[in-house]
PDB file of N, CA and C in Angstrom:
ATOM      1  N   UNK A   1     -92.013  37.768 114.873  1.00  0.00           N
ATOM      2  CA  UNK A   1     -92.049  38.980 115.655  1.00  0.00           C
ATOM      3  C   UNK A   1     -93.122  38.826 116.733  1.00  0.00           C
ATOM      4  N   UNK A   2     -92.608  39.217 117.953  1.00  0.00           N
ATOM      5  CA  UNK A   2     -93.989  39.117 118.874  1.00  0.00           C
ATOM      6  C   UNK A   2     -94.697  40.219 119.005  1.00  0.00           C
ATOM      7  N   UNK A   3     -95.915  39.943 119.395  1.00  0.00           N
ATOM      8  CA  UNK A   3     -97.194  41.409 119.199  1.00  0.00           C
ATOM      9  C   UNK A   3     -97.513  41.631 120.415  1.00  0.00           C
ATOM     10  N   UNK A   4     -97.367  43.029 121.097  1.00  0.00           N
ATOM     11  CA  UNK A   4     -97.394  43.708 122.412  1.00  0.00           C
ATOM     12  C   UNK A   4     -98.887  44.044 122.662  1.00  0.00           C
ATOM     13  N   UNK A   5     -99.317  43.564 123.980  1.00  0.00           N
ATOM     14  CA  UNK A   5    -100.896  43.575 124.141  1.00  0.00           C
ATOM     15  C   UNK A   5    -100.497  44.519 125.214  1.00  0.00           C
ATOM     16  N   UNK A   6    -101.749  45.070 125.320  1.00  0.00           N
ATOM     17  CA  UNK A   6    -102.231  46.055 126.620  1.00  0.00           C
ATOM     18  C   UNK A   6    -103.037  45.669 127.240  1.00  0.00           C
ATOM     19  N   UNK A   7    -102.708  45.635 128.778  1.00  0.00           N
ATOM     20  CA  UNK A   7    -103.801  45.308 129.497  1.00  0.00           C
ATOM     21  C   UNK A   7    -104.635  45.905 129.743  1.00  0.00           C
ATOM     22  N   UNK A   8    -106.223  46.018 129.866  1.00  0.00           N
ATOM     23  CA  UNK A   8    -107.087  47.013 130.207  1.00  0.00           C
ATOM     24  C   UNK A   8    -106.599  48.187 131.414  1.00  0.00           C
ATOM     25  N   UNK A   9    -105.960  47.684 132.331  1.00  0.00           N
ATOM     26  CA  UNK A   9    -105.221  48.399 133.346  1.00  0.00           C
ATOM     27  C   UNK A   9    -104.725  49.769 132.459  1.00  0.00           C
ATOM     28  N   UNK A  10    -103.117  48.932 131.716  1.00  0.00           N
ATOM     29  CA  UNK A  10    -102.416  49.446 130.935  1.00  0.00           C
ATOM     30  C   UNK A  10    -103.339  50.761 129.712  1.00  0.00           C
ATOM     31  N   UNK A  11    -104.646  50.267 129.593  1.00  0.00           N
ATOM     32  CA  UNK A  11    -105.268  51.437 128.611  1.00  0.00           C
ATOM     33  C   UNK A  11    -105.771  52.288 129.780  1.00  0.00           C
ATOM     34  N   UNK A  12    -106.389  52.101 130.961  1.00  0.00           N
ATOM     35  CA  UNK A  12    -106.898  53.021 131.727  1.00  0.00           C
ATOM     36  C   UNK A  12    -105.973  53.684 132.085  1.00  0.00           C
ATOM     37  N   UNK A  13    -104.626  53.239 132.427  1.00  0.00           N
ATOM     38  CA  UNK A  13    -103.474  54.533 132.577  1.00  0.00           C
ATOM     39  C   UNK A  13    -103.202  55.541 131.753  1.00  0.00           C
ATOM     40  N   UNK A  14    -103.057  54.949 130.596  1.00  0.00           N
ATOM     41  CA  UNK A  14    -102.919  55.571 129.258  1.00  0.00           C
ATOM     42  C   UNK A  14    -103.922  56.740 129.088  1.00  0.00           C
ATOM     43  N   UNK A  15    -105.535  56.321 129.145  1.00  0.00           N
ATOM     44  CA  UNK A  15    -106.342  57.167 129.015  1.00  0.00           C
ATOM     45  C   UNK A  15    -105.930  58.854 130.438  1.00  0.00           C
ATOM     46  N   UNK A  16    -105.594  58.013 131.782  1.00  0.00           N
ATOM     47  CA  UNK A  16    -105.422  58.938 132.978  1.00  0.00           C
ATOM     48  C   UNK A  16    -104.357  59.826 132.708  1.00  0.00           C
ATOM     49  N   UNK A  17    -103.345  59.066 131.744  1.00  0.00           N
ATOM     50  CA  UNK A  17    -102.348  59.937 131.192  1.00  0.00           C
ATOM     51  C   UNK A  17    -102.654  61.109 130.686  1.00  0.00           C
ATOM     52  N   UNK A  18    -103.677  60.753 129.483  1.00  0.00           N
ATOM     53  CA  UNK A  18    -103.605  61.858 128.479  1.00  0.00           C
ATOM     54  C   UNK A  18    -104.883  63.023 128.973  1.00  0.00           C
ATOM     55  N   UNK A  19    -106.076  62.591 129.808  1.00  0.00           N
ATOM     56  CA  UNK A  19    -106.830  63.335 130.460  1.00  0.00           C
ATOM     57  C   UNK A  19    -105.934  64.376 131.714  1.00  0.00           C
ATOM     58  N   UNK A  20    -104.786  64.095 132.354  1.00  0.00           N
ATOM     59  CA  UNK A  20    -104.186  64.715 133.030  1.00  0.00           C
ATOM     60  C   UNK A  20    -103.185  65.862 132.048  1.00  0.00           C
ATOM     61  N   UNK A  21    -102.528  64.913 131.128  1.00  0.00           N
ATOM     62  CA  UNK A  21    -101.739  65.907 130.492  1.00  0.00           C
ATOM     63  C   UNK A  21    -102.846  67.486 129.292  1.00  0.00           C
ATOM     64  N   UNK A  22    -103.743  66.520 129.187  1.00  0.00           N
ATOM     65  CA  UNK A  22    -104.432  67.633 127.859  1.00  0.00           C
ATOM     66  C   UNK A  22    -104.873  68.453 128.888  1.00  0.00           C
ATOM     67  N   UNK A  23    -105.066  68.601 130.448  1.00  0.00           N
ATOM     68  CA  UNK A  23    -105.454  70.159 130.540  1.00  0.00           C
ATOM     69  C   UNK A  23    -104.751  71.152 130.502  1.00  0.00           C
ATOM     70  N   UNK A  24    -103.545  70.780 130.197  1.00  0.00           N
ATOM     71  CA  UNK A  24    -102.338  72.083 129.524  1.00  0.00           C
ATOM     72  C   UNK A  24    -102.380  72.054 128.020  1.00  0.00           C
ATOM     73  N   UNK A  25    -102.449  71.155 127.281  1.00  0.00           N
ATOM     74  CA  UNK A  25    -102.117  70.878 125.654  1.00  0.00           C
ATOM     75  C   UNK A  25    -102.863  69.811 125.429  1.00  0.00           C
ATOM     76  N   UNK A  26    -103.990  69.622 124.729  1.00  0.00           N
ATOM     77  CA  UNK A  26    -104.359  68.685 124.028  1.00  0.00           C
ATOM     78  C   UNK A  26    -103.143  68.050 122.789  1.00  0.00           C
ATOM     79  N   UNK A  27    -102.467  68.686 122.327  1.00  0.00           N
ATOM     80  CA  UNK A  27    -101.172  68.771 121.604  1.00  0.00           C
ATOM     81  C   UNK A  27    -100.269  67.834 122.156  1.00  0.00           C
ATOM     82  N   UNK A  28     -99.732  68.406 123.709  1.00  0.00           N
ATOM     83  CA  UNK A  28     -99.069  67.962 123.769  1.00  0.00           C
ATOM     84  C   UNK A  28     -99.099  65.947 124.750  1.00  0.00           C
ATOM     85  N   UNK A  29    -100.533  66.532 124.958  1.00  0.00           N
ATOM     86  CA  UNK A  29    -101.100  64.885 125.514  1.00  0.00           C
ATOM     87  C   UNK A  29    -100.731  63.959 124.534  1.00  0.00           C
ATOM     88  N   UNK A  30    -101.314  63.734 123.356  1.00  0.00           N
ATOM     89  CA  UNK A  30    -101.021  63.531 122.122  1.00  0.00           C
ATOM     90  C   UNK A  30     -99.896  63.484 121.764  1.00  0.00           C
ATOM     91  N   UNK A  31     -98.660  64.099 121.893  1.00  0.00           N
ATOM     92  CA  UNK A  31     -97.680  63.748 121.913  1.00  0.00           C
ATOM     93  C   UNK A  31     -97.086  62.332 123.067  1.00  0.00           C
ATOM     94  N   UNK A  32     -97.168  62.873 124.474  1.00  0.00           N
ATOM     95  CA  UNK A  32     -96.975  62.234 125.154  1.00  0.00           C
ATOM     96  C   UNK A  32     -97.474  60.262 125.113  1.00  0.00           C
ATOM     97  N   UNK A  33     -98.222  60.414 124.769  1.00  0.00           N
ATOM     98  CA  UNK A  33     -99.222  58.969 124.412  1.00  0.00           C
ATOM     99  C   UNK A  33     -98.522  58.595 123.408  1.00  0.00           C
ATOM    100  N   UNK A  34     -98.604  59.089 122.003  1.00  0.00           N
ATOM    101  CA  UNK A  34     -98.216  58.573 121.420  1.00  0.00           C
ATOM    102  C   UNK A  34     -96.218  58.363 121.922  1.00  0.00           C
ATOM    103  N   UNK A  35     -95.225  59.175 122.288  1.00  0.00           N
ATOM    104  CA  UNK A  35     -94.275  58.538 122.734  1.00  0.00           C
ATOM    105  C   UNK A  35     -94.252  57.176 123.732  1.00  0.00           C
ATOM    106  N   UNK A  36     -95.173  57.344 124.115  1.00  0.00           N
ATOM    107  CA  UNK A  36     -95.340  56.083 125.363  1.00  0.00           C
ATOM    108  C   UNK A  36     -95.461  54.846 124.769  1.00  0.00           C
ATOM    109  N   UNK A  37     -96.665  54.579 124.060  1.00  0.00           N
ATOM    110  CA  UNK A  37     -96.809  53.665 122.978  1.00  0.00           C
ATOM    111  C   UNK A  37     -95.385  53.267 121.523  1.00  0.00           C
ATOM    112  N   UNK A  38     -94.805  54.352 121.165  1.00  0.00           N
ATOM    113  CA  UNK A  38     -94.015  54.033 120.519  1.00  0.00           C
ATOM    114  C   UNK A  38     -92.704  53.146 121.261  1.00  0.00           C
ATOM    115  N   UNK A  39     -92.424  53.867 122.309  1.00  0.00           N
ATOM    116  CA  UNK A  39     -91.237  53.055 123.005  1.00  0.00           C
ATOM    117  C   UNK A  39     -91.812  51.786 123.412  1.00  0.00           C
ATOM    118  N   UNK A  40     -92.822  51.213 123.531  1.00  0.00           N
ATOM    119  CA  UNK A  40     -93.169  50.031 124.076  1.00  0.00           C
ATOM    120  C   UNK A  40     -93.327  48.970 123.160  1.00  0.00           C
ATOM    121  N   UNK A  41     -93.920  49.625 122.020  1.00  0.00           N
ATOM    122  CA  UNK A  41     -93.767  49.023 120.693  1.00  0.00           C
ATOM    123  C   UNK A  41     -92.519  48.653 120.184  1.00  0.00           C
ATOM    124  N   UNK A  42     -91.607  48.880 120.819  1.00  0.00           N
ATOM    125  CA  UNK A  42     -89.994  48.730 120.286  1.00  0.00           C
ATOM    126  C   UNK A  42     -89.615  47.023 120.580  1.00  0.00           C
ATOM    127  N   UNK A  43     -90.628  47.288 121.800  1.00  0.00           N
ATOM    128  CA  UNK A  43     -90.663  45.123 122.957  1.00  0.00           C
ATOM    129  C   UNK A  43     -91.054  44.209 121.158  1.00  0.00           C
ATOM    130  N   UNK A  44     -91.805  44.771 120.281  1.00  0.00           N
ATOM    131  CA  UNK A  44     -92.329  44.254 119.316  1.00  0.00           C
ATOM    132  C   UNK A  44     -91.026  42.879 118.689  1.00  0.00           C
ATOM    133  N   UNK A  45     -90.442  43.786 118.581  1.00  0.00           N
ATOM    134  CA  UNK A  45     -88.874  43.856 117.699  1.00  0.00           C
ATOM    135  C   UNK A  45     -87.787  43.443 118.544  1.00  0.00           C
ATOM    136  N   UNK A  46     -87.597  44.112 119.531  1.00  0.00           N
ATOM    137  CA  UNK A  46     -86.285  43.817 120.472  1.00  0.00           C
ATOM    138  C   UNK A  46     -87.017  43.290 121.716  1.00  0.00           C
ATOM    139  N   UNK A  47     -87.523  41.910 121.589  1.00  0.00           N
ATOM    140  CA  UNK A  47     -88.029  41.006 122.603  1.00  0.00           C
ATOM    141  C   UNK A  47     -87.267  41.120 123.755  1.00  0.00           C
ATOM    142  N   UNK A  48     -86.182  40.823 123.841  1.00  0.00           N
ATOM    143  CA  UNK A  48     -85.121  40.781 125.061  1.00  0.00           C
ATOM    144  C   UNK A  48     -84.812  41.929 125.926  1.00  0.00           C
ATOM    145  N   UNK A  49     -85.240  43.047 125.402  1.00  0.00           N
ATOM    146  CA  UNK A  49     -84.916  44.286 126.001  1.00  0.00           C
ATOM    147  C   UNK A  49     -85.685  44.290 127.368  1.00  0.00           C
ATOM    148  N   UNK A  50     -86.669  44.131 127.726  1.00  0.00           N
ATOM    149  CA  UNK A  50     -87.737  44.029 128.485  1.00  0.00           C
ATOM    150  C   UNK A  50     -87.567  43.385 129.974  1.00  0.00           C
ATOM    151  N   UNK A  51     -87.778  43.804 131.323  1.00  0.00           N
ATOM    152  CA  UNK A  51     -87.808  43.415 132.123  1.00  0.00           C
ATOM    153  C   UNK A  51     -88.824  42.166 132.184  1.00  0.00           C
ATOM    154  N   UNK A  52     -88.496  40.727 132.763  1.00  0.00           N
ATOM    155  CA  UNK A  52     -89.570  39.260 132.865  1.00  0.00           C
ATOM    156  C   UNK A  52     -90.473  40.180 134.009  1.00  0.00           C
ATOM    157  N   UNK A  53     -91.385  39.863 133.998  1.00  0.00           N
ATOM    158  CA  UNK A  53     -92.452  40.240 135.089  1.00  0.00           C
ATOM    159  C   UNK A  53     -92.929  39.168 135.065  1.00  0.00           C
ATOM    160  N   UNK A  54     -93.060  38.537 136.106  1.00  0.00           N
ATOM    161  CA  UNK A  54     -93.875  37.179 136.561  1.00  0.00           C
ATOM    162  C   UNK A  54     -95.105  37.092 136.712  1.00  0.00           C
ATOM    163  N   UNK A  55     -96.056  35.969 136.698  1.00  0.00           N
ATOM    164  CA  UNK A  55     -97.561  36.344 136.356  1.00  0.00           C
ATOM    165  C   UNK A  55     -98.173  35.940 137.881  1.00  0.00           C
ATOM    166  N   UNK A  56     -98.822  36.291 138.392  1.00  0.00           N
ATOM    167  CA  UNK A  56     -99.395  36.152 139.670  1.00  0.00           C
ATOM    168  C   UNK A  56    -100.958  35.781 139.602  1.00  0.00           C
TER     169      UNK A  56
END
């Protein structure tokens, strides 16, 4: 199985995510994050699904 890394980028979005969304819902930030992370986690399992992005 391959293991899905985050790039520091990828966590500073994440964090901009949930600081933008929690000033309506801390609830529902928290939701949102965690959906984000779950669908990406799916690359875990279904390797092929995934757009190649080339490394620069």
């Amino acid at each position: 199985m391959a293991k899905v890394e985050f790039s520091a980028t990828a966590l500073r979005t994440l964090r901009s995510i949930h600081a933008y969304t929690s000033q309506d819902s801390d609830l529902y930030a928290n939701k949102v994050i965690n959906n984000i992370i779950k669908r990406i986690k799916v690359l875990e399992v279904h390797i092929r699904i995934g757009k190649v992005v080339p490394r620069i």
